[in-house]
Protein backbone atom coordinates (compact mmCIF):
# COMPACT_ATOMS: atom_id res chain seq x y z
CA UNK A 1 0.00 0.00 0.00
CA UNK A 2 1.60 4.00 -1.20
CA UNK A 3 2.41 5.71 1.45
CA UNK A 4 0.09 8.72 2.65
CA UNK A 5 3.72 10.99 2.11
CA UNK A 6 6.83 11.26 0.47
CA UNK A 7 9.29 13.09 2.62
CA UNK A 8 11.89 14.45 0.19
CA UNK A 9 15.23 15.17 1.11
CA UNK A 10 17.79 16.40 -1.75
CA UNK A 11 21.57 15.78 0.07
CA UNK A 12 25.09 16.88 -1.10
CA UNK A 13 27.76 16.11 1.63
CA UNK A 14 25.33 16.10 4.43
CA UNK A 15 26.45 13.28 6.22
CA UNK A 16 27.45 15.49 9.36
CA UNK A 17 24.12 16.74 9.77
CA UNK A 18 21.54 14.28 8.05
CA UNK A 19 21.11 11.73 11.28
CA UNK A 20 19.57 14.56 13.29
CA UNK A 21 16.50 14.96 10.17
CA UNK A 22 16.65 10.78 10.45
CA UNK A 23 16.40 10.99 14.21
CA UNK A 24 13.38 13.37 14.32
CA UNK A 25 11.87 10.99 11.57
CA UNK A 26 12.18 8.12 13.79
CA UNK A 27 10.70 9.95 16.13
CA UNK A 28 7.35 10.54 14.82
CA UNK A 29 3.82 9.96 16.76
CA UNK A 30 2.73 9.07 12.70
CA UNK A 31 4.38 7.37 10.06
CA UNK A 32 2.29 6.97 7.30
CA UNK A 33 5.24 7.88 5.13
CA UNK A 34 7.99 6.76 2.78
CA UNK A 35 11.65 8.80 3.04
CA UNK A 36 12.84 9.52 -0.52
CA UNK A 37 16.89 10.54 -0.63
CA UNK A 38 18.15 11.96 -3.53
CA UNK A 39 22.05 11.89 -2.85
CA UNK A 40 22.81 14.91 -5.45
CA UNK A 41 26.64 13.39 -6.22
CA UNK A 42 28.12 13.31 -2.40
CA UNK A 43 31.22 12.87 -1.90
CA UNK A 44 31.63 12.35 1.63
CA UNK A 45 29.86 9.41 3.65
CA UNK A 46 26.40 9.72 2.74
CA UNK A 47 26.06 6.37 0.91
CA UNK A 48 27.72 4.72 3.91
CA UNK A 49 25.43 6.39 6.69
CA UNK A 50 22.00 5.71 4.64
CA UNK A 51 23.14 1.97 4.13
CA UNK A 52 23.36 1.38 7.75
CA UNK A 53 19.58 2.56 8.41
CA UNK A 54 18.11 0.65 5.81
CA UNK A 55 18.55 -2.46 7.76
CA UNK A 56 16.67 -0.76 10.60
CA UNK A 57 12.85 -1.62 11.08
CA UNK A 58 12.44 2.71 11.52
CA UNK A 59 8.59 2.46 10.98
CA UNK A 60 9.09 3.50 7.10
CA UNK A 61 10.77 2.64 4.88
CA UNK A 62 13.89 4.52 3.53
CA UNK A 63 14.49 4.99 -0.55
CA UNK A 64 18.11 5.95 -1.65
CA UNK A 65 19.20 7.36 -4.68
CA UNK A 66 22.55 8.54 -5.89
CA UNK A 67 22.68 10.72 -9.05
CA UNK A 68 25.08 12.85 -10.71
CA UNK A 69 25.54 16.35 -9.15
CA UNK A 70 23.06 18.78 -11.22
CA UNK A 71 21.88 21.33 -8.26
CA UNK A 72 18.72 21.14 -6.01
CA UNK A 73 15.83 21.74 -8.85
CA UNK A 74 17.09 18.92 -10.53
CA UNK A 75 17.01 17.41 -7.58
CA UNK A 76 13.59 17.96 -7.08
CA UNK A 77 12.27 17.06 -10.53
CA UNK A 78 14.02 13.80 -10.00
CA UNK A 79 12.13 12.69 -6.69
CA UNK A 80 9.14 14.30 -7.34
CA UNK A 81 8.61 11.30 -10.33
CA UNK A 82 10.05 8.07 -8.09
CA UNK A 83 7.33 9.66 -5.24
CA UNK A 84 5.37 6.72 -4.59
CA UNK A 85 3.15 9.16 -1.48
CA UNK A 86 -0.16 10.88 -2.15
CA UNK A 87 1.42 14.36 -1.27
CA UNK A 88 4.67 15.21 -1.45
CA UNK A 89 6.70 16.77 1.79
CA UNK A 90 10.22 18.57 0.94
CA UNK A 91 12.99 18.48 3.50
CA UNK A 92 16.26 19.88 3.83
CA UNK A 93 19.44 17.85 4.78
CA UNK A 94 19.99 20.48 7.36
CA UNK A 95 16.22 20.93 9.59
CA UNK A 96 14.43 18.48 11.50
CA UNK A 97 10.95 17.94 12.54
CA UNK A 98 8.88 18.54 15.16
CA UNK A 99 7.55 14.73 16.77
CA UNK A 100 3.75 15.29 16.07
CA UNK A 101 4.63 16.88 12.26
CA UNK A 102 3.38 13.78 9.91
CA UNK A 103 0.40 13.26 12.80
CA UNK A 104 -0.72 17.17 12.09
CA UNK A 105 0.01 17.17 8.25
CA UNK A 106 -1.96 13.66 8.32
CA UNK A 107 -5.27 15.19 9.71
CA UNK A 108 -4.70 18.65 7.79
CA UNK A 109 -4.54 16.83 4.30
CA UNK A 110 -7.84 15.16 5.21
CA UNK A 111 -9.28 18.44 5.78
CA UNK A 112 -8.76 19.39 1.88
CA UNK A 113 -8.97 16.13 0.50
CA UNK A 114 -10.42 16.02 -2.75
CA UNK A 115 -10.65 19.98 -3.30
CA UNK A 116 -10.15 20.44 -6.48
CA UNK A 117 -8.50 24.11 -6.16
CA UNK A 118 -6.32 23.00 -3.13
CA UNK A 119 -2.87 21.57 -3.88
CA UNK A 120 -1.89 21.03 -0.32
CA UNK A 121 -1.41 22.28 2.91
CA UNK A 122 1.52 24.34 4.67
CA UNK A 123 3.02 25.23 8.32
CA UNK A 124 5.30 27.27 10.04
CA UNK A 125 8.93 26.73 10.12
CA UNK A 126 10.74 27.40 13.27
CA UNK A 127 14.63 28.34 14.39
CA UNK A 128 15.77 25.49 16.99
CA UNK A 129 14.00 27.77 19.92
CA UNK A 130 10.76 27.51 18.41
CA UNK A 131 10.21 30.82 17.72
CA UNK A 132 9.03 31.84 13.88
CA UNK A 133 11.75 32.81 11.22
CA UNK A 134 9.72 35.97 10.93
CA UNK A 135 9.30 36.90 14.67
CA UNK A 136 5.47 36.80 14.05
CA UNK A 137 3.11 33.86 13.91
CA UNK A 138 1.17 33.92 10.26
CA UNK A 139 -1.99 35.78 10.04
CA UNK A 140 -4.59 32.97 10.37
CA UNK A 141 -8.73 32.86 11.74
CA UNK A 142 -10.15 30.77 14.79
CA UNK A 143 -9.10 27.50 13.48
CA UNK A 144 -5.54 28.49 12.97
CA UNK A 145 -5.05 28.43 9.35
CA UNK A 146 -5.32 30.72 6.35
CA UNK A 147 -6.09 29.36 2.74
CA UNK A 148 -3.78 31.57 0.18
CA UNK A 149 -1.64 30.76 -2.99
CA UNK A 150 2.03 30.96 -2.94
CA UNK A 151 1.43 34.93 -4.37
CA UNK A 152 -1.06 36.07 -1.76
CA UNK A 153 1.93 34.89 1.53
CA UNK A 154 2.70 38.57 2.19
CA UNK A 155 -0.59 39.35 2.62
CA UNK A 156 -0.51 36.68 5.78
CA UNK A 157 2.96 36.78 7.69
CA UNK A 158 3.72 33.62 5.39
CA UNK A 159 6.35 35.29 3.45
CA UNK A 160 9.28 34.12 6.28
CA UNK A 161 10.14 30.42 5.25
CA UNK A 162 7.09 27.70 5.06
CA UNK A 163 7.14 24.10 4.94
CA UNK A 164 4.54 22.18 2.79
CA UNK A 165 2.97 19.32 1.17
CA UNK A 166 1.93 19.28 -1.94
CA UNK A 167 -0.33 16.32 -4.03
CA UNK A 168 1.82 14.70 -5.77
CA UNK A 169 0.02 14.29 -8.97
CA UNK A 170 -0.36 17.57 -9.51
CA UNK A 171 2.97 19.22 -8.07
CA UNK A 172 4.78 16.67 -10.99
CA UNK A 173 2.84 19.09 -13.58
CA UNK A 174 4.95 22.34 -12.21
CA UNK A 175 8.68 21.26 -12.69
CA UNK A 176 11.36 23.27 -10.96
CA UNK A 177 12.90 25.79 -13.69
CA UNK A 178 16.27 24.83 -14.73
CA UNK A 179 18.88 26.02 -17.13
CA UNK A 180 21.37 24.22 -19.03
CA UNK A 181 24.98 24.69 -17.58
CA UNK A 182 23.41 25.97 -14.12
CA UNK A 183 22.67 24.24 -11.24
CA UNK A 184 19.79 26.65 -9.27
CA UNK A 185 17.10 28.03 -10.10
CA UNK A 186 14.34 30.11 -7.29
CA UNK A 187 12.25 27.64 -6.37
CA UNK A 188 9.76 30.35 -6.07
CA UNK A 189 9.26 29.80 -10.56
CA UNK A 190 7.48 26.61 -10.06
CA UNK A 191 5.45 27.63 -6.95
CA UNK A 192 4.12 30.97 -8.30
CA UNK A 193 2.83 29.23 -11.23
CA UNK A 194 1.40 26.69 -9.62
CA UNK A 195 -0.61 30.07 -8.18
CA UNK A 196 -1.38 31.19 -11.26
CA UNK A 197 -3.00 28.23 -12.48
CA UNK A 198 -5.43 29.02 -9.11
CA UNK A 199 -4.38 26.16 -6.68
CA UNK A 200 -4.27 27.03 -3.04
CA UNK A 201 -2.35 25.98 0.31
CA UNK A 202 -4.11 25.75 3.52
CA UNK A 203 -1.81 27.28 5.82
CA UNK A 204 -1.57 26.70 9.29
CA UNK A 205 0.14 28.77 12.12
CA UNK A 206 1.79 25.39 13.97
CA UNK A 207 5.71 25.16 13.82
CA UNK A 208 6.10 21.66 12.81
CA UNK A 209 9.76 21.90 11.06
CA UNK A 210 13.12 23.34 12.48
CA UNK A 211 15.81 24.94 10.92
CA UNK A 212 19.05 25.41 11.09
CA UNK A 213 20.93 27.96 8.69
CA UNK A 214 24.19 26.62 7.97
CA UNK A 215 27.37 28.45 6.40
CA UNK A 216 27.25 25.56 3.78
CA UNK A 217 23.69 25.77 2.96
CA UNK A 218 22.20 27.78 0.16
CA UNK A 219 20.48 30.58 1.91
CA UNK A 220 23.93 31.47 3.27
CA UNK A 221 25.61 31.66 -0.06
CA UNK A 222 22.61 34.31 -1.81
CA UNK A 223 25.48 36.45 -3.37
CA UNK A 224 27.47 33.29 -4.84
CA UNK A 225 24.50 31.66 -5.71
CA UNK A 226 23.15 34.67 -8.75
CA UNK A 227 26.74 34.34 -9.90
CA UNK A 228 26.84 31.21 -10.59
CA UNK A 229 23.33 30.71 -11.99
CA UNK A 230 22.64 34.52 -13.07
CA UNK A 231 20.01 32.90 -15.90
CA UNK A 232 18.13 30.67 -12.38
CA UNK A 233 17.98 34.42 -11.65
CA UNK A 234 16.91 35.99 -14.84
CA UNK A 235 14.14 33.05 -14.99
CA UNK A 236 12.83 34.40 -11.58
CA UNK A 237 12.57 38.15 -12.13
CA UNK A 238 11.08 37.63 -15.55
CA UNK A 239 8.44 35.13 -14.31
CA UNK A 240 7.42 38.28 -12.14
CA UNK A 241 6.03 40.00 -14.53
CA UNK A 242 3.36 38.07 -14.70
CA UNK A 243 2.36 38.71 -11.59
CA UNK A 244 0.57 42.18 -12.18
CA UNK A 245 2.72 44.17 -10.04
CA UNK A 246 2.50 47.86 -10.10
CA UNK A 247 4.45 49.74 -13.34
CA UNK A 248 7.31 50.61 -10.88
CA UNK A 249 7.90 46.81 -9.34
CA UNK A 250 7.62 45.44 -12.90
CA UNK A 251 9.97 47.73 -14.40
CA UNK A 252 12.56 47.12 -11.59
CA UNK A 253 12.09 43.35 -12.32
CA UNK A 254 12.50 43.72 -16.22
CA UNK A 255 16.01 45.51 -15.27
CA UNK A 256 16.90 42.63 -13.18
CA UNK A 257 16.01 39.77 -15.41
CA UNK A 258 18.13 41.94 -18.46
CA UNK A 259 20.91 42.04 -15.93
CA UNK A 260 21.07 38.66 -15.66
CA UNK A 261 21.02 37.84 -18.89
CA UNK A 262 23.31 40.09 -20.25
CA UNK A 263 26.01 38.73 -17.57
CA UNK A 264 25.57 35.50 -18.68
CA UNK A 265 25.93 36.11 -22.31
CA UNK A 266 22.51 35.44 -22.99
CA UNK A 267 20.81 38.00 -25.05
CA UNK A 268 18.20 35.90 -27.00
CA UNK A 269 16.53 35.60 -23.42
CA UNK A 270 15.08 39.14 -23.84
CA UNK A 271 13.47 37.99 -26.90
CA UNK A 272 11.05 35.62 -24.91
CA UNK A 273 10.62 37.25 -21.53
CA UNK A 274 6.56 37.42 -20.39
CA UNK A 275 7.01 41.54 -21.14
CA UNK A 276 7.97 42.48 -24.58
CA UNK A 277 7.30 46.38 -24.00
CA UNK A 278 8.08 46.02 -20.82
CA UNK A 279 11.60 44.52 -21.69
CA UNK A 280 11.98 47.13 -24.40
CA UNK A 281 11.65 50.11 -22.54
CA UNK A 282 14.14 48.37 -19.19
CA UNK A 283 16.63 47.54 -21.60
CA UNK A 284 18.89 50.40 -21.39
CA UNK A 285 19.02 50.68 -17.91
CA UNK A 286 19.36 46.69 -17.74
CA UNK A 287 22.81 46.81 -19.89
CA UNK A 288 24.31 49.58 -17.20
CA UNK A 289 22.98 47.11 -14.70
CA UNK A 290 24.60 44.08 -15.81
CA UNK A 291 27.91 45.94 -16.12
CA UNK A 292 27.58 46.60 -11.97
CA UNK A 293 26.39 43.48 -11.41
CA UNK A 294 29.76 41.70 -13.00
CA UNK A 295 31.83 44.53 -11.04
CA UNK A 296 29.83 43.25 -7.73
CA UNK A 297 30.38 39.21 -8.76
CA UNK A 298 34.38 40.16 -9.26
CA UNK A 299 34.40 40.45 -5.44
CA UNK A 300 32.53 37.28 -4.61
């Protein structure tokens, strides 16, 4: 019998840090769930550490896969297609969960179960005091949830880092963006349009998921991160203009996504972005932009 979950973990040289996530898995009050590894090309003991659980009776059962390095969006698109769960749960190499997590995500997917404008359902993410990323707890009525799309999280404190679940079935038809030669894209592309095409989270105000910023880990790295992948980058700010923003928000988004793509030697991109006018009229002051964006990258 599948799973009710997939929890989804994407790992490059995390062996240091993955057996606290595998503790906190172990540790669950529900396991209705299948752990899905995608080893993204480690070359430290990763292999080694997984192979010595998988002989464990955990509660769940454990799915490894090594692959060849090719960034966390690949990653993704990978797992998200071996998912054998009804929703799928993404979790970094570096957090850890909460003991009654997969027993509240269990009775909040049977709340929108069969919805046909609901994709999943969301919580909080916490720092290891359990207090919210943001400092505030989400905006959310008498039950203690909110249901919004991935564009409307400002609007409810969710804008600070969520965890969710999405259904499977339908998450697999909103593939991470990716670019040849690059290895990260925002995984905000994928998520936004799964917004525009009108699907909904239900959010709820619970920390259920801890994190732990690391000095390895890709929030850390922001800076290095748009140099190496400037077109992950240009993919993001262009996919903004569809979002209606204001004239000024848009324009500043067009200059950004030109930026980009003039730094990585990729003028055709302006050709297709979602704005031709818009992309027209940014274009000058996208050029001086890439030139201080290269002179910022020199120091990185």
């Amino acid at each position: 019998m599948a799973p009710l979950f997939t929890v989804f973990t994407p790992t490059y040289n995390r062996a240091y840090i993955l057996p606290k996530l595998y503790d906190s898995l172990c540790a669950q009050t529900k396991k209705d769930f299948e752990w899905l590894i995608v080893d993204d090309g480690s070359t430290d003991e990763t292999e080694e550490l997984v192979s010595s659980w998988l002989s464990i009776d955990n509660g769940f059962k454990i799915n490894y896969i090594k692959k060849e390095n090719g960034g966390k969006p690949r990653a993704i698109n990978f797992g998200v297609n071996l998912a054998q769960g009804k929703y799928f749960f993404l979790m970094d190499s570096d957090d850890h969960l909460l003991s009654e997590a997969m027993e509240k995500m269990t009775q909040w997917v049977a709340e929108i179960d069969g919805a046909e404008d609901f994709i999943g359902v969301g919580a909080a993410k916490g720092y290891p005091d359990i207090t919210y990323i943001k400092g505030v707890p989400p905006t959310v009525n008498d039950k203690g949830y909110v249901d919004a799309t991935n564009l409307e999280r400002c609007k409810y404190n969710l804008d600070a880092d969520m965890c969710e679940a999405y259904r499977t079935d339908l998450f697999r038809k909103f593939p991470m963006a990716e670019w040849p030669g690059e290895k990260f894209a925002p995984e905000q592309i994928a998520l936004n349009e799964i917004a525009l095409a009108g699907y909904k989270l239900r959010w709820h105000s619970d920390i259920i998921y801890v994190c732990d910023y690391l000095e390895d880990g890709l929030t850390k790295g922001s800076r290095k991160l748009e140099k190496n992948n400037p077109m992950g980058y240009a993919m993001m700010y262009d996919h903004m203009l569809k979002y209606g923003y204001s004239f000024k928000r848009s324009f500043f988004c067009a200059c950004q996504a030109i930026a980009f793509a003039l730094y990585a030697k990729q003028p055709k991109f302006l050709l297709r972005m979602n704005s031709k006018w818009m992309a027209a009229l940014a274009l000058p002051f996208g050029a001086v932009l890439s030139i201080r964006r290269a002179i910022q990258f020199r120091k990185v």
